[in-house]
PDB file of N, CA and C in Angstrom:
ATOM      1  N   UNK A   1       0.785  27.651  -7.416  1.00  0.00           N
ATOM      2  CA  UNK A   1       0.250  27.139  -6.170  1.00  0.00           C
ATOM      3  C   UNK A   1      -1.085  26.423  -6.371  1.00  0.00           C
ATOM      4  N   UNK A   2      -2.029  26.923  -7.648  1.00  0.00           N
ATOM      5  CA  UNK A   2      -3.128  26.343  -7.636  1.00  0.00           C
ATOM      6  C   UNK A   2      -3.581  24.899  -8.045  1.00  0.00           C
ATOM      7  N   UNK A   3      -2.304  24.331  -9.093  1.00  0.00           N
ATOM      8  CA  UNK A   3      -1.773  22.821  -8.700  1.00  0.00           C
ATOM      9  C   UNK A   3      -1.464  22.370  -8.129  1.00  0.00           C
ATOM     10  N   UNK A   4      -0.842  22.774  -7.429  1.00  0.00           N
ATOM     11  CA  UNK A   4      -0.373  22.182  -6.230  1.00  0.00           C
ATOM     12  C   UNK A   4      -1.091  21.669  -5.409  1.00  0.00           C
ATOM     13  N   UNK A   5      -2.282  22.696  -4.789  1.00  0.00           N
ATOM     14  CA  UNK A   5      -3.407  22.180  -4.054  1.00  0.00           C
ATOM     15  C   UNK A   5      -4.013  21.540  -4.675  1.00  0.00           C
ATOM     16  N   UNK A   6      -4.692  21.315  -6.109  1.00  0.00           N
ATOM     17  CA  UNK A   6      -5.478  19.904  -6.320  1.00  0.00           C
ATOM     18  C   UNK A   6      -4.866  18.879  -6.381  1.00  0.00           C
ATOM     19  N   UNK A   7      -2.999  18.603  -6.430  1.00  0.00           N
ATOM     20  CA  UNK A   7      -2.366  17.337  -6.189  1.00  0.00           C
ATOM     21  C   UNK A   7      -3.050  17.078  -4.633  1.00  0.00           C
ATOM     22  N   UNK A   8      -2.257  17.732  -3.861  1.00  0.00           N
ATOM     23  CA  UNK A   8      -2.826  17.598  -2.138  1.00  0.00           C
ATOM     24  C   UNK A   8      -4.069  16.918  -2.281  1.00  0.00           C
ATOM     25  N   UNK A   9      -4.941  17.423  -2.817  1.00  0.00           N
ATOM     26  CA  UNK A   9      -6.658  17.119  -2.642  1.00  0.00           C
ATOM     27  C   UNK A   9      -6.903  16.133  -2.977  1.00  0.00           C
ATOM     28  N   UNK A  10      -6.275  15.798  -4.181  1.00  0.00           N
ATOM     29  CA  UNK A  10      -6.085  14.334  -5.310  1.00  0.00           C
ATOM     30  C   UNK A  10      -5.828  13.436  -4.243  1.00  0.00           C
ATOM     31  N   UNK A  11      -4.194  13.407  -3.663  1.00  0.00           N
ATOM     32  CA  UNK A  11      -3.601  12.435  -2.959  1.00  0.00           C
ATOM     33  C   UNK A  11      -4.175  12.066  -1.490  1.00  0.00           C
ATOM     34  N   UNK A  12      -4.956  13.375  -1.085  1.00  0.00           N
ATOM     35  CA  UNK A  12      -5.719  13.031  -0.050  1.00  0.00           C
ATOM     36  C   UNK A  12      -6.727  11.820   0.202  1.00  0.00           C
ATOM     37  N   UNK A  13      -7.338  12.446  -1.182  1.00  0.00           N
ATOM     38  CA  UNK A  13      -8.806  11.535  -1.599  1.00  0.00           C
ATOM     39  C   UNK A  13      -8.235  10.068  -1.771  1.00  0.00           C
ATOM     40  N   UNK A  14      -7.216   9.732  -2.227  1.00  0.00           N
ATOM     41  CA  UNK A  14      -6.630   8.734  -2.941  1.00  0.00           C
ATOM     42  C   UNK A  14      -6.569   7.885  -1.313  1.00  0.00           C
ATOM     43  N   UNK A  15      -5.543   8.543  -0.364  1.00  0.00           N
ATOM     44  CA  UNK A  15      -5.503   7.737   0.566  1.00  0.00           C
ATOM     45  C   UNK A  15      -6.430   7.712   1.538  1.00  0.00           C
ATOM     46  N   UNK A  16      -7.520   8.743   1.311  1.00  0.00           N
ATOM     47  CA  UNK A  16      -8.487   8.209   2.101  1.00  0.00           C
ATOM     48  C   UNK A  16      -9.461   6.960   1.911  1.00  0.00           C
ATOM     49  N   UNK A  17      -9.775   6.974   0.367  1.00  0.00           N
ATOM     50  CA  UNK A  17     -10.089   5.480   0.121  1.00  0.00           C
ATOM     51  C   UNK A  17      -9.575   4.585  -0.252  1.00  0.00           C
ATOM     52  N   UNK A  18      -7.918   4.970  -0.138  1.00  0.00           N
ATOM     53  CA  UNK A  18      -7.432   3.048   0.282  1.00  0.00           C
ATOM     54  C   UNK A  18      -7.342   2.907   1.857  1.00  0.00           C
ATOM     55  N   UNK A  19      -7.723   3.722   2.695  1.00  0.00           N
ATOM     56  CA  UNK A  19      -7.867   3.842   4.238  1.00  0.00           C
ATOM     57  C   UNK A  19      -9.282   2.805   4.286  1.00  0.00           C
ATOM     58  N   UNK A  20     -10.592   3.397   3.589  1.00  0.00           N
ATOM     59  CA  UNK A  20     -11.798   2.763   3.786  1.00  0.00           C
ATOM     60  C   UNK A  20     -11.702   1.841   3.377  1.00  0.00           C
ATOM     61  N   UNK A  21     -10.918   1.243   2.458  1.00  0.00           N
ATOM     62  CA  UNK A  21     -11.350   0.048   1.563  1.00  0.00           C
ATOM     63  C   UNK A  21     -10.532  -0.871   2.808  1.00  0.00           C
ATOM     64  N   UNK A  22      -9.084  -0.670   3.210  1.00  0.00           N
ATOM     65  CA  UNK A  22      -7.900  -1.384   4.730  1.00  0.00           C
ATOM     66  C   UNK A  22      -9.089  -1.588   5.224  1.00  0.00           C
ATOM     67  N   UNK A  23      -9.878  -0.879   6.107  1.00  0.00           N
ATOM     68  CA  UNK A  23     -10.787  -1.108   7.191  1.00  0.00           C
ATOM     69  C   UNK A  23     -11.923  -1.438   6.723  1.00  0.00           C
ATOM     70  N   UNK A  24     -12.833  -1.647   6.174  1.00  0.00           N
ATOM     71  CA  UNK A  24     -13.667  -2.406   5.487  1.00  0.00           C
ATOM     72  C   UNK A  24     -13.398  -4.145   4.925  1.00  0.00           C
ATOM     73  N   UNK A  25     -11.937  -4.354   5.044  1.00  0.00           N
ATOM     74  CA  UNK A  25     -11.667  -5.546   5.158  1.00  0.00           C
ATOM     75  C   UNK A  25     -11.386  -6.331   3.587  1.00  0.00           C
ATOM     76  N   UNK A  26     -11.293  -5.309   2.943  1.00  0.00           N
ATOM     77  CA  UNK A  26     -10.846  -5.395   1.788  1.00  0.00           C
ATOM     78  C   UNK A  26      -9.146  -6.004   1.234  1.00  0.00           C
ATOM     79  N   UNK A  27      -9.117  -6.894   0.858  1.00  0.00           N
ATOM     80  CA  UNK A  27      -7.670  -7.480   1.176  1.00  0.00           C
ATOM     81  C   UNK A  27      -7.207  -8.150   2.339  1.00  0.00           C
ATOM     82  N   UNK A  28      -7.866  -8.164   3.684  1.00  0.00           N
ATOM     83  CA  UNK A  28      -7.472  -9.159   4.102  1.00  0.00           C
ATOM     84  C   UNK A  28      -7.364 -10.396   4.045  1.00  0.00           C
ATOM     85  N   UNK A  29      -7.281 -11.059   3.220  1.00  0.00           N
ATOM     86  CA  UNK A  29      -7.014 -12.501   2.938  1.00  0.00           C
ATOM     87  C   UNK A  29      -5.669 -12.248   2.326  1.00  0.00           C
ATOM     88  N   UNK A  30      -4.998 -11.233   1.418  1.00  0.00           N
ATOM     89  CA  UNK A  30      -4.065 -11.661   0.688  1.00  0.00           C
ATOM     90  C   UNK A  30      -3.238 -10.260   0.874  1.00  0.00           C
ATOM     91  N   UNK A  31      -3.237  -9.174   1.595  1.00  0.00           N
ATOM     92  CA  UNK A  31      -2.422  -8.527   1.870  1.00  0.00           C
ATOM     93  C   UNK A  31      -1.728  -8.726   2.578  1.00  0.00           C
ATOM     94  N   UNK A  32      -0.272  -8.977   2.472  1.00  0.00           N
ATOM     95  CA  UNK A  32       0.831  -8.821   3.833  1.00  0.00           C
ATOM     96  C   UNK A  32       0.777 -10.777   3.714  1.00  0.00           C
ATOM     97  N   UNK A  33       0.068 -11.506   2.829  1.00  0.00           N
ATOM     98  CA  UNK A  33       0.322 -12.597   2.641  1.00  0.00           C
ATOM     99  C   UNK A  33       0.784 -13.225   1.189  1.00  0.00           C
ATOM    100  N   UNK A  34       1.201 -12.588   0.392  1.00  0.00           N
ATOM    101  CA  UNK A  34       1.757 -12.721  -0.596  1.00  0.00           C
ATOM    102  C   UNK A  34       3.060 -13.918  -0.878  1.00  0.00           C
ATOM    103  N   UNK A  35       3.190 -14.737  -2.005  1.00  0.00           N
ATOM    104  CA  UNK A  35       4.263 -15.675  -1.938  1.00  0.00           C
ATOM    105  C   UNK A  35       5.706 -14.364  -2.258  1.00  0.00           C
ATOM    106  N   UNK A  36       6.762 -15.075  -1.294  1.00  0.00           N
ATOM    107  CA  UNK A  36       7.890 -13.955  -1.448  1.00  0.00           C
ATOM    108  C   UNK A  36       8.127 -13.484  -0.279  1.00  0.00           C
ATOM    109  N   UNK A  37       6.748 -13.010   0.563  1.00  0.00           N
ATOM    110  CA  UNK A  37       6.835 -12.225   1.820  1.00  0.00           C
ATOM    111  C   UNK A  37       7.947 -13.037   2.969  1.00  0.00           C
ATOM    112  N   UNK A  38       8.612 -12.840   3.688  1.00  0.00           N
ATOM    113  CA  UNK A  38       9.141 -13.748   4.648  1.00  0.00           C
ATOM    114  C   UNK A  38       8.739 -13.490   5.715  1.00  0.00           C
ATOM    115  N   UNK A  39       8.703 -14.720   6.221  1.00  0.00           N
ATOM    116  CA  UNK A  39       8.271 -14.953   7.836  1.00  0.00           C
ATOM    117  C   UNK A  39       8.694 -15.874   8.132  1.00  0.00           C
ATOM    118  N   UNK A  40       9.319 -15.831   9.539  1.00  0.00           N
ATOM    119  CA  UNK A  40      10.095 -16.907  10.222  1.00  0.00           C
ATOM    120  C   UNK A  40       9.687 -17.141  11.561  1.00  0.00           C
ATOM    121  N   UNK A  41       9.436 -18.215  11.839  1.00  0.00           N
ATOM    122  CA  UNK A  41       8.973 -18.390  13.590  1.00  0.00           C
ATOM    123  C   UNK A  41       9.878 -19.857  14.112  1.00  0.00           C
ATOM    124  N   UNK A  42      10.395 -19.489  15.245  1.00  0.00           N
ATOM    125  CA  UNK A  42      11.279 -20.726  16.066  1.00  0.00           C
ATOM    126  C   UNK A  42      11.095 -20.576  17.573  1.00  0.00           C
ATOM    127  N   UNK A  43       9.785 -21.361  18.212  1.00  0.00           N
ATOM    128  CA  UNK A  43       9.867 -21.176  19.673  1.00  0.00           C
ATOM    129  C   UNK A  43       8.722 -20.153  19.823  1.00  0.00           C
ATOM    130  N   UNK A  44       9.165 -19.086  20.907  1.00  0.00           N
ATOM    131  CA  UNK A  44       9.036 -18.300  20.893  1.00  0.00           C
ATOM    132  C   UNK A  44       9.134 -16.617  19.988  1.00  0.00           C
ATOM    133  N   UNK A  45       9.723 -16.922  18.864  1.00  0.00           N
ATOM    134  CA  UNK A  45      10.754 -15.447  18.283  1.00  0.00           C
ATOM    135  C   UNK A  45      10.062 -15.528  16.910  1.00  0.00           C
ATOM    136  N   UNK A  46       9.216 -14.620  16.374  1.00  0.00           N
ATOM    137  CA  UNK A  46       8.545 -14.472  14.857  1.00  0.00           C
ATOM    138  C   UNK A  46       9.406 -13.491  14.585  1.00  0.00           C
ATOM    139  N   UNK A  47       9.591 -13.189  13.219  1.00  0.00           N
ATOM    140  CA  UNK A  47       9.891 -12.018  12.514  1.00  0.00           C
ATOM    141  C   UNK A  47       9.444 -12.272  10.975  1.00  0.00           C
ATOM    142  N   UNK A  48       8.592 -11.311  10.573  1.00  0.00           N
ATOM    143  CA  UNK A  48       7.537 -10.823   9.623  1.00  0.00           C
ATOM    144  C   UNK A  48       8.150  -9.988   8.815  1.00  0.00           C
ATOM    145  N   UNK A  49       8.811 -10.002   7.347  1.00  0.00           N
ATOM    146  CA  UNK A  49       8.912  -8.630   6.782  1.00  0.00           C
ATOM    147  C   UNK A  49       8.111  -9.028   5.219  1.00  0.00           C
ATOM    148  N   UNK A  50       6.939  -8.174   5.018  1.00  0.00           N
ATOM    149  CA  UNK A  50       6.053  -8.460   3.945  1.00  0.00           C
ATOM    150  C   UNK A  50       6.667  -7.369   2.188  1.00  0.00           C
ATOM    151  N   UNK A  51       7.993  -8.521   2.201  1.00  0.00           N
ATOM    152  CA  UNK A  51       9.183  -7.562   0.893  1.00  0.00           C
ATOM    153  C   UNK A  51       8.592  -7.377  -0.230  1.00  0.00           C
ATOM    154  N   UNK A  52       7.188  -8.526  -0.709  1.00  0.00           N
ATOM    155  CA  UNK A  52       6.363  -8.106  -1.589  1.00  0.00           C
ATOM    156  C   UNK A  52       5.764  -7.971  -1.392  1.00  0.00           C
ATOM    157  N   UNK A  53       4.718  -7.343  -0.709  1.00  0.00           N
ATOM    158  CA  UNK A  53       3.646  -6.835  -0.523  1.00  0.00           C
ATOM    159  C   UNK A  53       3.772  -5.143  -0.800  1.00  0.00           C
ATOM    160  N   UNK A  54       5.198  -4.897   0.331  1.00  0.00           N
ATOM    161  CA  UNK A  54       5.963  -3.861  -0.204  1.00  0.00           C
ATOM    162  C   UNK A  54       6.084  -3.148  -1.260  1.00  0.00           C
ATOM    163  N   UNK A  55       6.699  -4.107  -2.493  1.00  0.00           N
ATOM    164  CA  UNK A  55       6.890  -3.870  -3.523  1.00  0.00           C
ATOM    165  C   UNK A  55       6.132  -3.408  -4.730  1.00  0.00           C
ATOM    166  N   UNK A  56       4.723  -4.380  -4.467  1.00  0.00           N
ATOM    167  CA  UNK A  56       3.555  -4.032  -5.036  1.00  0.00           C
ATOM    168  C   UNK A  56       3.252  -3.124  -4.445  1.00  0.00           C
ATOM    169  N   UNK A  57       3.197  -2.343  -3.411  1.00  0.00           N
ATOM    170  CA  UNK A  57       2.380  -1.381  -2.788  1.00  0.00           C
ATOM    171  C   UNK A  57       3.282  -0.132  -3.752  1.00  0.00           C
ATOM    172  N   UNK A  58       4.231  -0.281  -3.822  1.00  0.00           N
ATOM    173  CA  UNK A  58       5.432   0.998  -4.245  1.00  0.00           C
ATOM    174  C   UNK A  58       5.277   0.661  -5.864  1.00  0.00           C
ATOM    175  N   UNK A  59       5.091  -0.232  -6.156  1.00  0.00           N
ATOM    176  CA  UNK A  59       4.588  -0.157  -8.345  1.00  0.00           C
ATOM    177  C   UNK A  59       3.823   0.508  -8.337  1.00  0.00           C
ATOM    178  N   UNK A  60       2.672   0.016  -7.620  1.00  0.00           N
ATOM    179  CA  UNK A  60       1.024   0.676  -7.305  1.00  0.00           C
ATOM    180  C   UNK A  60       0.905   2.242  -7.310  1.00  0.00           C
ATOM    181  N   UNK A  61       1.795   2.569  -6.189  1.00  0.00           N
ATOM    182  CA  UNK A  61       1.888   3.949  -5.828  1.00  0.00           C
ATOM    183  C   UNK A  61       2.707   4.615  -7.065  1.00  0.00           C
ATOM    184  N   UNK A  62       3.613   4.215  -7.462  1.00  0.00           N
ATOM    185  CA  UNK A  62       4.536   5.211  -8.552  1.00  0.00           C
ATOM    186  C   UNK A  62       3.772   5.289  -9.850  1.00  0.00           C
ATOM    187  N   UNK A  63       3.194   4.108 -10.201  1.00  0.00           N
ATOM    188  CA  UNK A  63       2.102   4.005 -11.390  1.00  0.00           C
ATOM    189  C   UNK A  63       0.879   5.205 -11.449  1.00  0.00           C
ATOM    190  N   UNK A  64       0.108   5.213 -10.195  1.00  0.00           N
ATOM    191  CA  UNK A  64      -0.590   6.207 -10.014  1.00  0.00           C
ATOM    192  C   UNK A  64       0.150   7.715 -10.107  1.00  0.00           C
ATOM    193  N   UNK A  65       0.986   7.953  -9.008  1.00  0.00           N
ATOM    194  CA  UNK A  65       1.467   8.995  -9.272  1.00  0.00           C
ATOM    195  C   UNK A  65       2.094   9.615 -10.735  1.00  0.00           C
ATOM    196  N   UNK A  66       2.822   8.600 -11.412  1.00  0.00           N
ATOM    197  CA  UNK A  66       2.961   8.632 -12.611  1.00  0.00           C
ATOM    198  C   UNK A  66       2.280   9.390 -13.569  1.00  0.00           C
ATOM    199  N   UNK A  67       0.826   8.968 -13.375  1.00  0.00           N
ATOM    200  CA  UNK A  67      -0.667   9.102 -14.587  1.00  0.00           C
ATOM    201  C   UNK A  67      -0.749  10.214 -13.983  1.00  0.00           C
ATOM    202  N   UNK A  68      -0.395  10.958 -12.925  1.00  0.00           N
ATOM    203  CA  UNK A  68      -1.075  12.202 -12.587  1.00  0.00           C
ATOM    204  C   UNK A  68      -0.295  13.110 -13.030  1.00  0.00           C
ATOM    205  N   UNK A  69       1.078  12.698 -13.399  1.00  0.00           N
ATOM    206  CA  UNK A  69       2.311  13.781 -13.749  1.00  0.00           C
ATOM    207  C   UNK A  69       1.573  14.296 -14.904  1.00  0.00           C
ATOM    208  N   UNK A  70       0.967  13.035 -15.587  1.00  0.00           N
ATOM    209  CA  UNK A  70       0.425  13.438 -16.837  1.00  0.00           C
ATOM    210  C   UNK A  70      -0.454  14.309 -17.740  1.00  0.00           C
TER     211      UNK A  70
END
């Protein structure tokens, strides 16, 4: 159990400062704007799905988690 809780604590910390860094404005220029991402607008009707931004977010995340298995 006593690993367990410093993963928790780890992953906490982890997403609390990619929380500060989101709101601090860090990446807005190029998050969720990536070449790949699709977006479509006609008229009135957008639809947004950011498939790489995604993708990198999920390398990112398994990479880290990865190094911690370690």
């Amino acid at each position: 159990m006593n690993e367990l809780g410093k993963l928790l604590v780890i992953v906490g910390l982890v997403i609390a400062a990619i929380g500060v860094l989101l709101w601090t404005g860090v990446g807005r220029g190029w998050l969720g704007r990536l070449p790949g991402d699709v977006h479509y607008s006609r008229g009135n009707f957008s639809f947004y799905f950011p498939i790489v931004t995604c993708l990198l977010l999920s390398l990112l995340l398994t990479l880290i988690l990865w190094l911690f298995r370690k």
